[in-house]
Each structure stands twice: as C-alpha cells, then as structure tokens.
Protein backbone atom coordinates (compact mmCIF):
# COMPACT_ATOMS: atom_id res chain seq x y z
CA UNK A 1 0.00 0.00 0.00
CA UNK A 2 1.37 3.60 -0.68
CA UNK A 3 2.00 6.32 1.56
CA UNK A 4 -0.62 9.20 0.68
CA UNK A 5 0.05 13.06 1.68
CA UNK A 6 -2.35 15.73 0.68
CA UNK A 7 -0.37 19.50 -0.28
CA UNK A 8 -1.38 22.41 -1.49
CA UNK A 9 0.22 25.46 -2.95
CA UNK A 10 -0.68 29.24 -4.97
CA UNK A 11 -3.10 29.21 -7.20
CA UNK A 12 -5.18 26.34 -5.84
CA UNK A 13 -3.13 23.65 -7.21
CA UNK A 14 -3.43 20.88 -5.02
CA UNK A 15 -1.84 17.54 -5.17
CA UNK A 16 -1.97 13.66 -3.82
CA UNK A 17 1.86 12.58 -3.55
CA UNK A 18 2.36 8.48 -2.47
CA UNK A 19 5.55 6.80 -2.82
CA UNK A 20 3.95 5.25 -6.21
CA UNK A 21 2.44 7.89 -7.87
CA UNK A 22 1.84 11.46 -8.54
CA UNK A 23 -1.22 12.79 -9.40
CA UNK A 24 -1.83 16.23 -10.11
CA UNK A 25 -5.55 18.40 -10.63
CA UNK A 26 -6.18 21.64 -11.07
CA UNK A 27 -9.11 22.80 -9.28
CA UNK A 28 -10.76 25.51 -10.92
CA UNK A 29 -14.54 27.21 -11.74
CA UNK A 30 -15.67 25.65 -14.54
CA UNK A 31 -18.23 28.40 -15.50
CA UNK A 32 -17.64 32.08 -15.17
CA UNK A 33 -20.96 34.27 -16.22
CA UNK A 34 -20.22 38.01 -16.55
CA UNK A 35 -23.35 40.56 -16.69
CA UNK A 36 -21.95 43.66 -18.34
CA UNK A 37 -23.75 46.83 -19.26
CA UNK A 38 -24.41 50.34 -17.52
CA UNK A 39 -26.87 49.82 -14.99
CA UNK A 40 -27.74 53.46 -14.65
CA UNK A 41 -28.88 53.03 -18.50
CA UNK A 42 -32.55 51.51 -18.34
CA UNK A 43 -32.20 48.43 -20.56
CA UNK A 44 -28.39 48.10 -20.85
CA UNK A 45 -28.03 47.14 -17.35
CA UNK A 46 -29.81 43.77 -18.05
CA UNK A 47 -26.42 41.96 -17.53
CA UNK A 48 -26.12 42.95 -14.19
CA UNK A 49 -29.90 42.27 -13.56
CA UNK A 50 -29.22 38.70 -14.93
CA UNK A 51 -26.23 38.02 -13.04
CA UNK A 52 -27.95 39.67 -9.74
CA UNK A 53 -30.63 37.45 -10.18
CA UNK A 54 -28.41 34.15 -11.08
CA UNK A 55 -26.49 34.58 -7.82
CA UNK A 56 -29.66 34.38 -5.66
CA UNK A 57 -30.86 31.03 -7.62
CA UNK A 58 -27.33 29.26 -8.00
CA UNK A 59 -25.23 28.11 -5.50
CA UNK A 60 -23.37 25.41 -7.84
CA UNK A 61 -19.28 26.05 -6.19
CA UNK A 62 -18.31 25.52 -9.93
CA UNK A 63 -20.07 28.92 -10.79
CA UNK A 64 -18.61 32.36 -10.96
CA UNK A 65 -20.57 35.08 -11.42
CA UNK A 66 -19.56 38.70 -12.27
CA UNK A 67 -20.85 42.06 -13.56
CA UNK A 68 -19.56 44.65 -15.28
CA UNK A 69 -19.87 48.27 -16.42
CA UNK A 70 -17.73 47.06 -19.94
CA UNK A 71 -15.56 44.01 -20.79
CA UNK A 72 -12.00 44.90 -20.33
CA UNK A 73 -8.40 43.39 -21.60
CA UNK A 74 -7.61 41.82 -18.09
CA UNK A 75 -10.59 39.59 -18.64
CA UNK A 76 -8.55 37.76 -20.96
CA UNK A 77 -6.22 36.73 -18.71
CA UNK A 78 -9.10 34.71 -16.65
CA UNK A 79 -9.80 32.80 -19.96
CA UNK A 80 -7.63 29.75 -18.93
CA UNK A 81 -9.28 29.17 -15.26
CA UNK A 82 -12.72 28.40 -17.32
CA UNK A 83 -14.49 25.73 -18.73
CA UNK A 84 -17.26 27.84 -20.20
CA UNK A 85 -17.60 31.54 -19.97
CA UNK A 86 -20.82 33.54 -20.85
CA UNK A 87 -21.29 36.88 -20.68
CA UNK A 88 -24.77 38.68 -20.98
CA UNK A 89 -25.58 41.55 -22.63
CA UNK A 90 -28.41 43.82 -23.60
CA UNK A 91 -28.45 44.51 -27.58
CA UNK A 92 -30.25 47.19 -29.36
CA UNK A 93 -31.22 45.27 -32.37
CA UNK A 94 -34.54 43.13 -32.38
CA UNK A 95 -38.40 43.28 -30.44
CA UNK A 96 -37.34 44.25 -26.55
CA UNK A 97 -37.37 41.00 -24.47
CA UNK A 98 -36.24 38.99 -27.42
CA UNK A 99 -32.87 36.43 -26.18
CA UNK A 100 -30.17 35.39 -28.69
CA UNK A 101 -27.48 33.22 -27.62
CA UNK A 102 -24.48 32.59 -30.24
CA UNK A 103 -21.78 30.06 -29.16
CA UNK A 104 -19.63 32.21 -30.03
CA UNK A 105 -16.57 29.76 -30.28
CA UNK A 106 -18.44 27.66 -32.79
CA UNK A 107 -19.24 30.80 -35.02
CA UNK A 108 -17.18 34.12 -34.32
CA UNK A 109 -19.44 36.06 -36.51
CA UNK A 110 -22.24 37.48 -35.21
CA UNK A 111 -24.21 40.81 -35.71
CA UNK A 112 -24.87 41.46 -31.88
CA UNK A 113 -25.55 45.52 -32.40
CA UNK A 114 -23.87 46.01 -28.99
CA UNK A 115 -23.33 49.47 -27.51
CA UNK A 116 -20.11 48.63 -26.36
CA UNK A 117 -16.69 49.09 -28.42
CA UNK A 118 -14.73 46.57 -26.56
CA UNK A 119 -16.21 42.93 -27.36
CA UNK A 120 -15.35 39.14 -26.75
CA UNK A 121 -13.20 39.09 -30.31
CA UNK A 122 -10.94 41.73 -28.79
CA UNK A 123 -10.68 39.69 -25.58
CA UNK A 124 -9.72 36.44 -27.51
CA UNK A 125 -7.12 38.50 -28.72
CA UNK A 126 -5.59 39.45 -25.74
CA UNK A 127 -5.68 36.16 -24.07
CA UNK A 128 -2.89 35.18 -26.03
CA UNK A 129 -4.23 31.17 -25.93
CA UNK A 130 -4.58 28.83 -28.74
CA UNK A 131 -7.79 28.56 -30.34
CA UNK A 132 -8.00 25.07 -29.72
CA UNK A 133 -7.74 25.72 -25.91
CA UNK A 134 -10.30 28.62 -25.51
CA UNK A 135 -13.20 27.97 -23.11
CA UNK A 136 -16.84 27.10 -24.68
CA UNK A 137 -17.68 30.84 -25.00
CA UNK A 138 -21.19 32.32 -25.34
CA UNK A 139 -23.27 35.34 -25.88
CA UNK A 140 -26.16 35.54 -24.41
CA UNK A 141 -28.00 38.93 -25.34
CA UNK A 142 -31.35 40.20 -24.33
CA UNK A 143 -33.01 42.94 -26.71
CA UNK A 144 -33.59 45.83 -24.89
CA UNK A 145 -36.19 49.20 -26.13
CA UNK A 146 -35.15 52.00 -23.28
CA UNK A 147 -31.20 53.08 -22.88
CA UNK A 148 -32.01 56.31 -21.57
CA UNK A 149 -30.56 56.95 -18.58
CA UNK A 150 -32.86 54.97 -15.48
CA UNK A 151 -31.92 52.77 -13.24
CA UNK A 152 -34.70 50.22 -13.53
CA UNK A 153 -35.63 47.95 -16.62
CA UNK A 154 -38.49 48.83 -19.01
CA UNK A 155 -41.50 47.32 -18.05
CA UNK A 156 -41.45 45.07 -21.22
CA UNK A 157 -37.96 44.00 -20.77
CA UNK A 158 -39.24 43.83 -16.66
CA UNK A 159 -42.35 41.61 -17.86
CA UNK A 160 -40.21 39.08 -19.62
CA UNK A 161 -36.96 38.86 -17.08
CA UNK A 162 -38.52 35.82 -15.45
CA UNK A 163 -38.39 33.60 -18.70
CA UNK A 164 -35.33 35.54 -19.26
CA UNK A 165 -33.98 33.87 -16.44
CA UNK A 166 -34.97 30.06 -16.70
CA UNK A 167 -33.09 30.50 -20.21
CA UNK A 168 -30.38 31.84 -19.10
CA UNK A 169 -30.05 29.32 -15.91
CA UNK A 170 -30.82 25.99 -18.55
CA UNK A 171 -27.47 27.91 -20.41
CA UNK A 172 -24.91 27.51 -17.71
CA UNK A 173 -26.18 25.13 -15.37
CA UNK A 174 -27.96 22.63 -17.77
C-alpha cells in the first residue's frame, strides 16, 4: 500500500503525492458568467440584472458570477481558469425581451448591435491562448427598447426577465 500526503500550494493547485504515484488536478470554476452593461442606463443594465438574479438562484461552487460596467483586456487573462464563460448583454437590435445566444466559439461572426466598443473578439485577442484551448464561449443577449438613462428595466424588458432567467439558468447550469 502507498504512503498518501495531501499539499497544497498558490493558485489552488493541489496535489496527492504516495511513494507510487503522482497525481496532479487543477481545481478551478468551470463556468464564469459576466453581466456587463451600464446599470444606470434603463435596458443596458440587463447583464447585471441577470447576473444579480443568477447569484440568488445558484449556489453550484463551480459557478462564478460577475458584472460589469464594460468588458475589459484583463478579462482575458481569466480565460484559462474556465471551462465555459458567458457573458450577458443587452443589444439594441430586435423586439425588446427577445434572447439570442451565439456560441460564439463555434461561429465568431455574429451581428450582436452592442453598444459597447470593446467585445469578446478583442478579448480572444488578448488572451494570447490557442484557439483550440479557448473555453466554450457564449453570448447571451437580451433585446432591450429604453437606454435612456434609469436605473430600472423597461416594463417590457421587466415583464419578460422571469423567462429571461430560466433561459439563461438551462445555459450555464444545464
């Protein structure tokens, strides 16, 4: 029989070390959702609303959720601790309430009509991995109809959140 010892070190690398064998796991969130928008913007704060929303119904430890004003290069960075990543969005194009959700690693065109400059092409760029080693990576917009500046939801977009929701939570937690 082998001798087992547990260790750990940075970065939540643990290991099992016997005299036999070595065995090494990485223990890391396998889904990071990031709600990004301006929350002081009516309708483009549905990301944060989302991820708000998420974190009271989820407590899976494998989730990570996150919001956002914009995405940013240091995002990129995160790419490798991931499994999945989706990031949720309002959009300005199609009837308010309306999802769309591109796997965006299967098909990296996509007509999203965001309001922000910075999107997830620019932060594929910046994470400086292969393409064959990026995480599953998904879109998830909601169409929005008010981006005036409000800190509460249209009451169309408002109506619809709760189905908005179940979609969203069949997306990253199956």
């Amino acid at each position: 029989m082998c001798h087992t010892e547990y260790r750990s070190c940075h970065a939540g690398l643990v290991y099992r070390e016997t005299e036999c064998l070595v065995f090494i796991w990485f223990i890391m969130k396998k889904t990071w959702v990031i709600g990004y928008g301006n929350p002081l913007r009516s309708d483009d704060g549905i990301g944060w609303a989302l991820a708000e929303q998420l974190e009271k119904i989820c407590s899976d430890p494998d989730l990570e959720i996150q919001t956002f004003i914009q995405l940013v290069p240091e995002m990129a960075a995160r790419f490798k601790d991931f499994e999945r990543i989706v990031f949720i969005d309002a959009a300005v194009k199609g009837l308010p309430g309306e999802i769309s959700i591109v796997n965006w690693t299967e098909g990296r065109n996509y007509d999203q009509a965001s309001t922000h400059e910075f999107d997830i092409g620019d932060l594929v760029r910046f994470s400086e991995i292969n393409q064959s080693d990026l995480p599953e990576l998904f879109l998830f917009t909601v169409s929005g109809s008010d981006f005036s500046v409000g800190d509460t939801l249209s009451a169309v977009v408002r109506d619809k959140a709760p189905n908005i929701l179940k979609t969203l939570e069949k997306l990253v937690v199956g």
